[in-house]
ModelCIF file with pLDDT and N, C-alpha, C, O atoms, coordinates in Angstrom:
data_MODEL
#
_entry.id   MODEL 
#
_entity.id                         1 
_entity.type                       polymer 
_entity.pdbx_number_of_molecules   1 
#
_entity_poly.entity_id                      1 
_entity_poly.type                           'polypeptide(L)' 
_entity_poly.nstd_linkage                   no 
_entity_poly.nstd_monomer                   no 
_entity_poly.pdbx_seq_one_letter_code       
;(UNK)(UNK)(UNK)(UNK)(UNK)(UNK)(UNK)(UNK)(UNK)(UNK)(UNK)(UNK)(UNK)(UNK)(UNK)(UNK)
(UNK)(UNK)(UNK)(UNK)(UNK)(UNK)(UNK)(UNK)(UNK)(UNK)(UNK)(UNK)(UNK)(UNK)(UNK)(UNK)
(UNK)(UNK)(UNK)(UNK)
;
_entity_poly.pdbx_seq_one_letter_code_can   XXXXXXXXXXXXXXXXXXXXXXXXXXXXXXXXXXXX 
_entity_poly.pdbx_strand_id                 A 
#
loop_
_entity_poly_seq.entity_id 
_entity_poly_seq.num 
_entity_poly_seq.mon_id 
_entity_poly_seq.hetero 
1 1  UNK n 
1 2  UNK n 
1 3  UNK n 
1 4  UNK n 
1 5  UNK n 
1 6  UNK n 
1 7  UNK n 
1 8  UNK n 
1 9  UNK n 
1 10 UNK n 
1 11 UNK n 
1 12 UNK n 
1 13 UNK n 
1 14 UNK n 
1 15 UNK n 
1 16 UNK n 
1 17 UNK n 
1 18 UNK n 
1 19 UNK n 
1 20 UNK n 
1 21 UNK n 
1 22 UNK n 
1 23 UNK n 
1 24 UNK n 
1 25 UNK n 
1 26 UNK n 
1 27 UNK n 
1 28 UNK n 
1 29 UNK n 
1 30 UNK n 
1 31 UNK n 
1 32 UNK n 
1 33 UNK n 
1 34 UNK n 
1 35 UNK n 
1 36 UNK n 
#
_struct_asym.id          A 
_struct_asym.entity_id   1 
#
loop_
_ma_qa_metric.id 
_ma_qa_metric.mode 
_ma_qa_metric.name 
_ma_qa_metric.software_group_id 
_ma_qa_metric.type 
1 global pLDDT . pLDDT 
2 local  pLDDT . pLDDT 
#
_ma_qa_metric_global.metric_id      1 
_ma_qa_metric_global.metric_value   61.72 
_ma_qa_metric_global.model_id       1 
_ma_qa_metric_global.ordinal_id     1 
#
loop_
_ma_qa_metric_local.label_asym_id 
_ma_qa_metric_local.label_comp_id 
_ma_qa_metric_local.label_seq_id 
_ma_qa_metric_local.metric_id 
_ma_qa_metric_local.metric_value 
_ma_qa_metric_local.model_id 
_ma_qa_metric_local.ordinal_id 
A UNK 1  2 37.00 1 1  
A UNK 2  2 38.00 1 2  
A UNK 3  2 37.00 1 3  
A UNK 4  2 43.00 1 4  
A UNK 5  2 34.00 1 5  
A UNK 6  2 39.00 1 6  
A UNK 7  2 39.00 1 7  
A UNK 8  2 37.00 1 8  
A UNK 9  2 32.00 1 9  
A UNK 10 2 33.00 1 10 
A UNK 11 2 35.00 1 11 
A UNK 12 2 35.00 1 12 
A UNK 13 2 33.00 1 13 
A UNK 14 2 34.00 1 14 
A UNK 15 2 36.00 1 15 
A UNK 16 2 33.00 1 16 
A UNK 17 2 35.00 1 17 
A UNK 18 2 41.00 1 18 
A UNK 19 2 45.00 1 19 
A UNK 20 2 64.00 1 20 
A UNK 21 2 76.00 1 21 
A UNK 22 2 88.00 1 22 
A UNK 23 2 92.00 1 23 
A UNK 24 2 93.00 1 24 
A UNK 25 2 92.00 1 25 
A UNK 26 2 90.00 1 26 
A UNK 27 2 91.00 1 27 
A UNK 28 2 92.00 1 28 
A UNK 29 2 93.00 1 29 
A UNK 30 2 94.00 1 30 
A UNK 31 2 94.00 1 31 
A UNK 32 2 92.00 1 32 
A UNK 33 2 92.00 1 33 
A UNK 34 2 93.00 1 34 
A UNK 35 2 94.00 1 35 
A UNK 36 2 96.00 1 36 
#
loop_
_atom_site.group_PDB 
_atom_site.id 
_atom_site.type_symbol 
_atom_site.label_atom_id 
_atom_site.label_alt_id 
_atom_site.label_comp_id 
_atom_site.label_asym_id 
_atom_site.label_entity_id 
_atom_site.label_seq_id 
_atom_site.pdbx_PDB_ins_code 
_atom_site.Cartn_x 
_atom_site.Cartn_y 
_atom_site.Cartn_z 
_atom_site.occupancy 
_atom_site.B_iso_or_equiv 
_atom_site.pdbx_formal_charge 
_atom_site.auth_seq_id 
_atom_site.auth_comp_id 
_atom_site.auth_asym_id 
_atom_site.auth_atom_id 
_atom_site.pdbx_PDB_model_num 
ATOM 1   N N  . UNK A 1 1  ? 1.072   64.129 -138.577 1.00 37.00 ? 1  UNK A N  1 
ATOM 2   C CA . UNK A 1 1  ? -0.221  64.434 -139.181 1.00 37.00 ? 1  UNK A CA 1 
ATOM 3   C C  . UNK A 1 1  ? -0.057  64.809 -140.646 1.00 37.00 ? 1  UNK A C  1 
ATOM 4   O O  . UNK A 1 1  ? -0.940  64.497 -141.445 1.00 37.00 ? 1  UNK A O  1 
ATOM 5   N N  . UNK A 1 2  ? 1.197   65.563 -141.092 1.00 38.00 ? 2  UNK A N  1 
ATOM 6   C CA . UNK A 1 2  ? 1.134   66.119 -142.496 1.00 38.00 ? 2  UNK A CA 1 
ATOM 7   C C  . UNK A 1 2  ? 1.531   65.137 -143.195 1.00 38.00 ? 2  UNK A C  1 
ATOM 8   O O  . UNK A 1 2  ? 1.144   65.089 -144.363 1.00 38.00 ? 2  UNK A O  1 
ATOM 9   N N  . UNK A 1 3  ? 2.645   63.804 -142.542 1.00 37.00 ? 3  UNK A N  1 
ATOM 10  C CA . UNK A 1 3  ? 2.555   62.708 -143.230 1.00 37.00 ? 3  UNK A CA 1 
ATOM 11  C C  . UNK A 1 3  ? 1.117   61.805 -143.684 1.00 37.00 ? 3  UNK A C  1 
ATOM 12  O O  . UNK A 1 3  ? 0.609   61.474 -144.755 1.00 37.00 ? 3  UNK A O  1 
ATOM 13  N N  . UNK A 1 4  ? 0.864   61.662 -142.566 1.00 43.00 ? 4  UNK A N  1 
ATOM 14  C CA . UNK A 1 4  ? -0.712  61.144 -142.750 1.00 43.00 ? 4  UNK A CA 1 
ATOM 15  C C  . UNK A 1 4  ? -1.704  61.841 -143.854 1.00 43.00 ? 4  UNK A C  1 
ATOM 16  O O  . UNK A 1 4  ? -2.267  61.264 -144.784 1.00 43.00 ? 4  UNK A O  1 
ATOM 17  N N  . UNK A 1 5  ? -1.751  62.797 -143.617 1.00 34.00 ? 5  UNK A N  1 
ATOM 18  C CA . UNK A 1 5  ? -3.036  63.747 -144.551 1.00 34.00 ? 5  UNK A CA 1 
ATOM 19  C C  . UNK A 1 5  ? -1.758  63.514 -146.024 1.00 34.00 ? 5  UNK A C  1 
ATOM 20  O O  . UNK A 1 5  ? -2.370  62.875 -146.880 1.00 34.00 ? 5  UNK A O  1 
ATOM 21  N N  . UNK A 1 6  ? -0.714  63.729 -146.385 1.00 39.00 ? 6  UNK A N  1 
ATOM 22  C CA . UNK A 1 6  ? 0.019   63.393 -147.773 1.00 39.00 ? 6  UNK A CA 1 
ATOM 23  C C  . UNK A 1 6  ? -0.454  62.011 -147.730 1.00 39.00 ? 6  UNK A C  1 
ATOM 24  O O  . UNK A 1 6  ? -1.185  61.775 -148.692 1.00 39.00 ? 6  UNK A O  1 
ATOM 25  N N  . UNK A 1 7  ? -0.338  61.308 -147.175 1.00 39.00 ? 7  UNK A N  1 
ATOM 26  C CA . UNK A 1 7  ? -0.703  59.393 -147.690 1.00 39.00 ? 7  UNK A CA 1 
ATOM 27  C C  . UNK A 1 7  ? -1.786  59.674 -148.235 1.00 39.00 ? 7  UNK A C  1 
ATOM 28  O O  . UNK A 1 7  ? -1.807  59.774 -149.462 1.00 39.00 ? 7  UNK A O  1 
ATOM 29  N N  . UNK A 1 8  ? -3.009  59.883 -147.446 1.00 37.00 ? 8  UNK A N  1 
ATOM 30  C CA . UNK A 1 8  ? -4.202  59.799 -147.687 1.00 37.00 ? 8  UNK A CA 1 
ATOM 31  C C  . UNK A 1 8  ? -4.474  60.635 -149.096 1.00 37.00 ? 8  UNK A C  1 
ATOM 32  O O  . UNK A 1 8  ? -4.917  60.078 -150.101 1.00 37.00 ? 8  UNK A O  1 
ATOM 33  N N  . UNK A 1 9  ? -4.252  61.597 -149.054 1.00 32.00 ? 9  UNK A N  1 
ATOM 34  C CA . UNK A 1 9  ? -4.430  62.821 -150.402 1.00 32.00 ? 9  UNK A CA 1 
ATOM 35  C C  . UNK A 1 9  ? -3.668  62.026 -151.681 1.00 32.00 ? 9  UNK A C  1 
ATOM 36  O O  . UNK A 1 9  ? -4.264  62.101 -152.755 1.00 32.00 ? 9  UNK A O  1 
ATOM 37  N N  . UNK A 1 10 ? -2.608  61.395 -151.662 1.00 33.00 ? 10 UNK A N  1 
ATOM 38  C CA . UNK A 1 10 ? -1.852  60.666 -152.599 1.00 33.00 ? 10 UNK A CA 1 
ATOM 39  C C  . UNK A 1 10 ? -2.718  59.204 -153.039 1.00 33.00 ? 10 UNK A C  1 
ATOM 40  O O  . UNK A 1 10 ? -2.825  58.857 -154.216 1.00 33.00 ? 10 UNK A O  1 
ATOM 41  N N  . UNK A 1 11 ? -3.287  58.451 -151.922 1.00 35.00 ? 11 UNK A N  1 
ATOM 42  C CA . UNK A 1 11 ? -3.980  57.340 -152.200 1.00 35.00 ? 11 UNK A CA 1 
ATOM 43  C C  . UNK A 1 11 ? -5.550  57.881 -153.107 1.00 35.00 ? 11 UNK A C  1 
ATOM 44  O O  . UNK A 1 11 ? -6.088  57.312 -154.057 1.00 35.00 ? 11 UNK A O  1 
ATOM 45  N N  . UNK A 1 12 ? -5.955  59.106 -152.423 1.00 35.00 ? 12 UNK A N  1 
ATOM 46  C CA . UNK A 1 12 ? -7.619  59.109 -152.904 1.00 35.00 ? 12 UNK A CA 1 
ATOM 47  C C  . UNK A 1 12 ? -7.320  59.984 -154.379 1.00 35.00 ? 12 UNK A C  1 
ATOM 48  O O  . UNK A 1 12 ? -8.173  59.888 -155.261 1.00 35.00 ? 12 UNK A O  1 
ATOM 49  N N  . UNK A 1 13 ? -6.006  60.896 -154.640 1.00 33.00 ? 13 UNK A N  1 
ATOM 50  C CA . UNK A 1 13 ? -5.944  61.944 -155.548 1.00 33.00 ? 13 UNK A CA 1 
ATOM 51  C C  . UNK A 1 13 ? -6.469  61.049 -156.513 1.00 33.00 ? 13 UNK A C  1 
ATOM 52  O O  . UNK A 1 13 ? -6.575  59.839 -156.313 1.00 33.00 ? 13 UNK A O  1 
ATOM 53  N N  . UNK A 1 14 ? -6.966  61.923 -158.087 1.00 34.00 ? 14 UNK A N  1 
ATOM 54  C CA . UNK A 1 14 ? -7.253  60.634 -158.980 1.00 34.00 ? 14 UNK A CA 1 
ATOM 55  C C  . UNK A 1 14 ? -5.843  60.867 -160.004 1.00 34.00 ? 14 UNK A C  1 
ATOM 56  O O  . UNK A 1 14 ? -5.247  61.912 -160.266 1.00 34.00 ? 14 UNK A O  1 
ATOM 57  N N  . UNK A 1 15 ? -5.589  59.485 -160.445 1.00 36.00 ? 15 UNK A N  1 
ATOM 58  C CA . UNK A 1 15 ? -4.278  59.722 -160.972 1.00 36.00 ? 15 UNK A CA 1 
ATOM 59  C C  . UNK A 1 15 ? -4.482  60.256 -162.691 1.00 36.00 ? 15 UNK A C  1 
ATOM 60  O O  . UNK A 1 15 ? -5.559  60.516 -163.229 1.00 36.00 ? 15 UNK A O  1 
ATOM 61  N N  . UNK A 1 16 ? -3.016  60.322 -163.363 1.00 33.00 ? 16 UNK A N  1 
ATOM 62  C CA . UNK A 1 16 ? -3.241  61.339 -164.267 1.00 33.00 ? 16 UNK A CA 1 
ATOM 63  C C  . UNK A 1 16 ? -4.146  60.364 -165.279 1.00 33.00 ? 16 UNK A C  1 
ATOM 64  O O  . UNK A 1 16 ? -3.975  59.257 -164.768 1.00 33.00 ? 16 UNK A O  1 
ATOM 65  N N  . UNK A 1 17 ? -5.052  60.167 -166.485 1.00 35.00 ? 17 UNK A N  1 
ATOM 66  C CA . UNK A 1 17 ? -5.360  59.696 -167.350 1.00 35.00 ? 17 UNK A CA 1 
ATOM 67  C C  . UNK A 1 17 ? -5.484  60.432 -168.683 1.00 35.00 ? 17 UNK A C  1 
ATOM 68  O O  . UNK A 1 17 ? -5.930  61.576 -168.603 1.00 35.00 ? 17 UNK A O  1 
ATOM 69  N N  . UNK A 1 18 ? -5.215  60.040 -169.712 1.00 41.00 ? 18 UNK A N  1 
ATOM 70  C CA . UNK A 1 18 ? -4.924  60.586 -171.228 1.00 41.00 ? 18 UNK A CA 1 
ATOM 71  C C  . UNK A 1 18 ? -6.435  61.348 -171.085 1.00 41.00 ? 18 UNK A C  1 
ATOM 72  O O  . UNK A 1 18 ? -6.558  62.150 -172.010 1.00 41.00 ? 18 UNK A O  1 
ATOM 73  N N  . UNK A 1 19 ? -7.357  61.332 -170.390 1.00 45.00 ? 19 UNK A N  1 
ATOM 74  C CA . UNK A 1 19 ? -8.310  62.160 -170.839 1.00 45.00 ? 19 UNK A CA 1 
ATOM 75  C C  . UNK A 1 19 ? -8.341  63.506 -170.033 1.00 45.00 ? 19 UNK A C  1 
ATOM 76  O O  . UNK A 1 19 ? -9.289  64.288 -170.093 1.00 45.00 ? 19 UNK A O  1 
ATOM 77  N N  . UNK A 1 20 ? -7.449  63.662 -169.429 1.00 64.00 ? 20 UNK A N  1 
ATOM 78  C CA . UNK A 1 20 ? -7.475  64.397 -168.707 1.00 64.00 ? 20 UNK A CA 1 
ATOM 79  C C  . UNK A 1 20 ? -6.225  65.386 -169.171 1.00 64.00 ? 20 UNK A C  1 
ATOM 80  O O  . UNK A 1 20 ? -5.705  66.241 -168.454 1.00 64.00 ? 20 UNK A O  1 
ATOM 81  N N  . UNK A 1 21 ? -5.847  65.054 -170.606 1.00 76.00 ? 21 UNK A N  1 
ATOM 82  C CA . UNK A 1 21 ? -4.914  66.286 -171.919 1.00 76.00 ? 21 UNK A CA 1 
ATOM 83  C C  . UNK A 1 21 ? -5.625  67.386 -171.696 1.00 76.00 ? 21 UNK A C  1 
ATOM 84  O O  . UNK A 1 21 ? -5.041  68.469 -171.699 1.00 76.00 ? 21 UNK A O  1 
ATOM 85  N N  . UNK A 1 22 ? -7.137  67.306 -171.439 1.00 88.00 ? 22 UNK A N  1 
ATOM 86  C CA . UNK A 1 22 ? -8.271  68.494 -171.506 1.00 88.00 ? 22 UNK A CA 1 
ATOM 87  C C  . UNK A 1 22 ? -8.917  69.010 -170.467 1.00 88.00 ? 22 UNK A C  1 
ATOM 88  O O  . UNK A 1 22 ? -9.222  67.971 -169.880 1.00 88.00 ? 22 UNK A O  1 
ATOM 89  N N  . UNK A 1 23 ? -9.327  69.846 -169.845 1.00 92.00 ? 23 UNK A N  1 
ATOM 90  C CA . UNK A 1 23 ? -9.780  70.401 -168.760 1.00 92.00 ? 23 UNK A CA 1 
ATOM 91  C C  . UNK A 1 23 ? -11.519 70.544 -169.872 1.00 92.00 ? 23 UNK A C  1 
ATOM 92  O O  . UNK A 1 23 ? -11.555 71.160 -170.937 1.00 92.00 ? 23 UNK A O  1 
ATOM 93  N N  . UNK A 1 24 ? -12.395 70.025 -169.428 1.00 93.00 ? 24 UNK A N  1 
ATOM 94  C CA . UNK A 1 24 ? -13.649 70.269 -170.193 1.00 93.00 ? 24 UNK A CA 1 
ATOM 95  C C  . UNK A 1 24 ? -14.685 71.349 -168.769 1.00 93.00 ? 24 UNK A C  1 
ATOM 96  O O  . UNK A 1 24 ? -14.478 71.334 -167.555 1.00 93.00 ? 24 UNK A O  1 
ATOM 97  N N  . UNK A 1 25 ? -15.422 71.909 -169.305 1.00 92.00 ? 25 UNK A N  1 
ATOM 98  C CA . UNK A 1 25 ? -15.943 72.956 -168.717 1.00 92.00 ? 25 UNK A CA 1 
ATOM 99  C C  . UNK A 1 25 ? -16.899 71.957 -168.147 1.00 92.00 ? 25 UNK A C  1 
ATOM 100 O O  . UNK A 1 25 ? -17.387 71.173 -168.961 1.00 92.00 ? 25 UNK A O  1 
ATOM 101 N N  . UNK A 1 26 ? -17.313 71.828 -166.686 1.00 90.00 ? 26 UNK A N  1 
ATOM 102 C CA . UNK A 1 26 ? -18.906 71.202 -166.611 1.00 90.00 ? 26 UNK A CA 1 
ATOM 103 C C  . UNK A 1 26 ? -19.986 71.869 -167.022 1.00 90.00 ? 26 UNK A C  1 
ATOM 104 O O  . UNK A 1 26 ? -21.115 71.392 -167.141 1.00 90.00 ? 26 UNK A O  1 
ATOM 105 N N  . UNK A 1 27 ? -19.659 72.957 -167.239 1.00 91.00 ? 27 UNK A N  1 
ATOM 106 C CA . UNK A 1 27 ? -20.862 74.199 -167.308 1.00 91.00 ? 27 UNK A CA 1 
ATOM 107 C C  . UNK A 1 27 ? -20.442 74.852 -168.558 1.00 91.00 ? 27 UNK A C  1 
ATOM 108 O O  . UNK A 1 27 ? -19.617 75.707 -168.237 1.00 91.00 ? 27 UNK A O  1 
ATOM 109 N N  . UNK A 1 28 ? -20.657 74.853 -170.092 1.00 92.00 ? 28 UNK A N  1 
ATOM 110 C CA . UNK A 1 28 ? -20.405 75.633 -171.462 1.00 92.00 ? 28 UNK A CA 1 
ATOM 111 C C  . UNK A 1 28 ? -20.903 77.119 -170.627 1.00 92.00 ? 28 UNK A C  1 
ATOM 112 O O  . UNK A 1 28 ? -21.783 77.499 -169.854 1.00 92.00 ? 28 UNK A O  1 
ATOM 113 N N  . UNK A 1 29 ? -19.894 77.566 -171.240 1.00 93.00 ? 29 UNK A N  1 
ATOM 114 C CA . UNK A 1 29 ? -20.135 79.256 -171.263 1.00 93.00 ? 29 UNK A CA 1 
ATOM 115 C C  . UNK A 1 29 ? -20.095 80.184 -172.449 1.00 93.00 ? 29 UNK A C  1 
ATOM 116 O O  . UNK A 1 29 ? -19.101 80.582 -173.056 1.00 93.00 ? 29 UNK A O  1 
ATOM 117 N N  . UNK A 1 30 ? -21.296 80.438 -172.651 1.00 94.00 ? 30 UNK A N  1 
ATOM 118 C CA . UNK A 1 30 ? -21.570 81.559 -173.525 1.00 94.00 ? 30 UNK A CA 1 
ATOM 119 C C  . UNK A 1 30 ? -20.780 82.829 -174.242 1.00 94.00 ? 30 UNK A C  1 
ATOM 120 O O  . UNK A 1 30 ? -21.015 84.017 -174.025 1.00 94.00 ? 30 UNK A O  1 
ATOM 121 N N  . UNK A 1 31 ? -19.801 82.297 -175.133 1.00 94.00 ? 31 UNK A N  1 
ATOM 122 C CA . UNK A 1 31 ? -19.111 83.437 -175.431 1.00 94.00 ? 31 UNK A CA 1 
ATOM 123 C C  . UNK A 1 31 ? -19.696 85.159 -175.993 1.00 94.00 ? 31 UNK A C  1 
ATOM 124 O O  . UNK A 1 31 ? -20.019 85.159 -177.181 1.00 94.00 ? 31 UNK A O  1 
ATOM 125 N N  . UNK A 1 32 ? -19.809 86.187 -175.455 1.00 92.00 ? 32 UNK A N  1 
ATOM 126 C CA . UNK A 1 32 ? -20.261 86.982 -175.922 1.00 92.00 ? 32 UNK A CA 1 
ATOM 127 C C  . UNK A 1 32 ? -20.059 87.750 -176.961 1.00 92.00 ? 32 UNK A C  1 
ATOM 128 O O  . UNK A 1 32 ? -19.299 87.501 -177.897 1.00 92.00 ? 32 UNK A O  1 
ATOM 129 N N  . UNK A 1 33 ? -20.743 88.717 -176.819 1.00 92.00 ? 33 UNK A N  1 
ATOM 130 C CA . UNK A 1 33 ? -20.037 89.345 -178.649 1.00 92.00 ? 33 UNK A CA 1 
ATOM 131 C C  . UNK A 1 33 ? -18.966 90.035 -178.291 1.00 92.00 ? 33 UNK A C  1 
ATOM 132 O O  . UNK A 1 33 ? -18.608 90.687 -177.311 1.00 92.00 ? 33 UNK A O  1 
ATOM 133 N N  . UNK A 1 34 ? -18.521 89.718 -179.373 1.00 93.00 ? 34 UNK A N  1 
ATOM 134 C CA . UNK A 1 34 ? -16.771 90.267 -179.839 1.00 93.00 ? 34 UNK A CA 1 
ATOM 135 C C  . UNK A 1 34 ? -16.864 90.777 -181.144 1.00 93.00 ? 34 UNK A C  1 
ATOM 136 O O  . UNK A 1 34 ? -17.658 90.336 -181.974 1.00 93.00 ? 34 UNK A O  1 
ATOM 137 N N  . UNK A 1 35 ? -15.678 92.155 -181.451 1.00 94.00 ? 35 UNK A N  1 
ATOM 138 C CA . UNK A 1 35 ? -15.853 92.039 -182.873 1.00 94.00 ? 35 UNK A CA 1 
ATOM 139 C C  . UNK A 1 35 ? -13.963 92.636 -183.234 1.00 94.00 ? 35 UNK A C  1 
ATOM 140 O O  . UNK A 1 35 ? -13.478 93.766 -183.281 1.00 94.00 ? 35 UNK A O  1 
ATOM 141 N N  . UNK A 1 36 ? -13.383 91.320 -183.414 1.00 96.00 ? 36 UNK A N  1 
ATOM 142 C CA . UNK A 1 36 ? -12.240 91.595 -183.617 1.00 96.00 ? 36 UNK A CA 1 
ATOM 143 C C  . UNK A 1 36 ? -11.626 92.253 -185.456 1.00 96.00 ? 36 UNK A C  1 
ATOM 144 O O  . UNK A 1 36 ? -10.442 92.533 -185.649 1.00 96.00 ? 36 UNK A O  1 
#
């Protein structure tokens, strides 16, 4: 079974692509105030 579920997870994973250098937020988040 853990062979099986690794095939499957390896076939559907999505593989690496150059756009993916970046983790982009789906959701922007509001940086709050700071005062360095």
């Amino acid at each position: 079974l853990a062979l099986a579920l690794g095939a499957a997870l390896a076939f559907f994973a999505p593989r690496p692509i150059e756009s993916q250098a970046l983790e982009w937020l789906e959701s922007p988040r509001k940086v709050p105030g700071f005062r360095l």
